[in-house]
Protein backbone atom coordinates (compact mmCIF):
# COMPACT_ATOMS: atom_id res chain seq x y z
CA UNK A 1 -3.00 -62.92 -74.77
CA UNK A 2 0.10 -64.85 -73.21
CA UNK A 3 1.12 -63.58 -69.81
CA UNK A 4 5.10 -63.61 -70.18
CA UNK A 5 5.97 -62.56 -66.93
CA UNK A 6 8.47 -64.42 -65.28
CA UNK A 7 8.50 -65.01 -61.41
CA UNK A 8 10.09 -62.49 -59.21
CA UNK A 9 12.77 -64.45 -58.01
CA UNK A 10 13.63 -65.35 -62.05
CA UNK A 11 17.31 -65.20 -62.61
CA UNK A 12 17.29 -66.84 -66.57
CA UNK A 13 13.79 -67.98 -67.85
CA UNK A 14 12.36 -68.85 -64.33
CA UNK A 15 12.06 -72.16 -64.86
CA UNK A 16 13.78 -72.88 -61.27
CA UNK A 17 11.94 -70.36 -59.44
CA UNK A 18 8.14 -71.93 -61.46
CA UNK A 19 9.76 -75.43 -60.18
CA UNK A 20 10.27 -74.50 -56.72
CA UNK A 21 7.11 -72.59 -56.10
CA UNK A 22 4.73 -75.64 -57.89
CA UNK A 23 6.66 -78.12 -55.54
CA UNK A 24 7.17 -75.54 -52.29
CA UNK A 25 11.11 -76.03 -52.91
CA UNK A 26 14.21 -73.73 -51.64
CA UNK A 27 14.50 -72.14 -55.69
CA UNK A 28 18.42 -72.68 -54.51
CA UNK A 29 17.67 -76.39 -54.16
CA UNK A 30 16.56 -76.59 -57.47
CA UNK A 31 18.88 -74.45 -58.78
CA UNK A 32 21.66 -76.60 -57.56
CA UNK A 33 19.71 -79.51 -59.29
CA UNK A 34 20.39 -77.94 -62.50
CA UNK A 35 23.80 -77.47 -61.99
CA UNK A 36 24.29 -80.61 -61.01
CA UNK A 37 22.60 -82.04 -64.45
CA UNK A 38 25.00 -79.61 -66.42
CA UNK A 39 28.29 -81.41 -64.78
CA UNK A 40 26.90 -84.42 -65.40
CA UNK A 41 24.44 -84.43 -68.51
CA UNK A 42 25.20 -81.03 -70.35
CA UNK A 43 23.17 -81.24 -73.46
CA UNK A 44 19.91 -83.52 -71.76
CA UNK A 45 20.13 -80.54 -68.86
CA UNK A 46 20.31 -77.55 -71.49
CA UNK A 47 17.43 -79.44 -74.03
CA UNK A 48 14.91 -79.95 -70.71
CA UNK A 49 15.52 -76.39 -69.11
CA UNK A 50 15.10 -75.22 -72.83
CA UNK A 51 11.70 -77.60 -72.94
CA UNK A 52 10.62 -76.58 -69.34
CA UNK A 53 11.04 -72.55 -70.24
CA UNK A 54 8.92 -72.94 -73.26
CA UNK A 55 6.23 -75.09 -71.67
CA UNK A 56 5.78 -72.46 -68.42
CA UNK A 57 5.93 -69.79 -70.94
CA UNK A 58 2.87 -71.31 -73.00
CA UNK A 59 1.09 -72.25 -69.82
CA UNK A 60 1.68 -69.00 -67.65
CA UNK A 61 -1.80 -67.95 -69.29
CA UNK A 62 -3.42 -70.75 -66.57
CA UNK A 63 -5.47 -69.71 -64.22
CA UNK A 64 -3.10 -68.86 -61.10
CA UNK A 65 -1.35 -66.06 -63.37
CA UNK A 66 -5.04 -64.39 -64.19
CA UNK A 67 -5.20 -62.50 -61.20
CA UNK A 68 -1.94 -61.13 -61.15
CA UNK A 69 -1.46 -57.79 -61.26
CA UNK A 70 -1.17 -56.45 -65.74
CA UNK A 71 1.71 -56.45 -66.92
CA UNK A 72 4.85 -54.13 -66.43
CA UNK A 73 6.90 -53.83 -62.92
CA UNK A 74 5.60 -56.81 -60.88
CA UNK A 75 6.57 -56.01 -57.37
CA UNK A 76 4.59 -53.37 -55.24
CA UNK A 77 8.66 -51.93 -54.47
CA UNK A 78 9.08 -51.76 -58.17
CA UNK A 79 6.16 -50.09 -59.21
CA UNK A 80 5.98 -47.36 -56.62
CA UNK A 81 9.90 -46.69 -57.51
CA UNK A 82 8.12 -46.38 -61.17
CA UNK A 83 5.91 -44.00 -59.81
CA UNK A 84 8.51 -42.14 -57.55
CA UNK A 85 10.94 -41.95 -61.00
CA UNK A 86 8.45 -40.61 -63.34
CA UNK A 87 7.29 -37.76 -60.69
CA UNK A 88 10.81 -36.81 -60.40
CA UNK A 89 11.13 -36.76 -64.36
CA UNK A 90 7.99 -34.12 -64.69
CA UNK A 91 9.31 -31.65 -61.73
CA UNK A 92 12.79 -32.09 -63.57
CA UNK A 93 11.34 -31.09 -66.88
CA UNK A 94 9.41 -28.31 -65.14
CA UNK A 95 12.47 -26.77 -64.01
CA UNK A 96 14.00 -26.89 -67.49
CA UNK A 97 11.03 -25.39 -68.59
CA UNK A 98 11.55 -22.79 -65.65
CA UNK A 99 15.25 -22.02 -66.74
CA UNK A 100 14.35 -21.46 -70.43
């Protein structure tokens, strides 16, 4: 199975945020890169972001994504919000349960 996680710091397809951790970039450098390419080659910049999203996505099965944690939230802050939320869904449906 495909791991289709995208990086944390992913704003569209995470192609910038892939490119800047591979080459230890500032993801804002590269960001500004693109931007750049879209003033002054819109459809070549759209066609190799569209290229470069579809290639990470086929390769994120490699061997540096394998031992990342399974799929779902992908930050330790997100998944023990997760955890936090569903505890306070249970007590909240025990109290409805309570009021009935």
């Amino acid at each position: 199975m495909v791991d289709t996680r995208r990086p944390e710091d992913a704003l569209l397809a995470g192609v910038s945020a892939e490119i800047a951790r591979r080459l230890g970039w500032n993801v804002w450098a590269v960001r500004g890169l693109f931007v750049l390419g879209l003033l002054v080659q819109t459809l070549a910049t759209v066609v190799i972001y569209a290229v470069l999203a579809v290639a990470m996505r086929c390769m994120a099965g490699g061997a540096d994504r394998k031992s990342a944690p399974p799929a779902g939230l992908g930050s330790p802050g997100l998944a023990e919000r997760g955890k936090r939320i569903e505890e306070l869904e249970r007590r909240f449906k025990d109290l409805e349960r309570q009021a009935d």
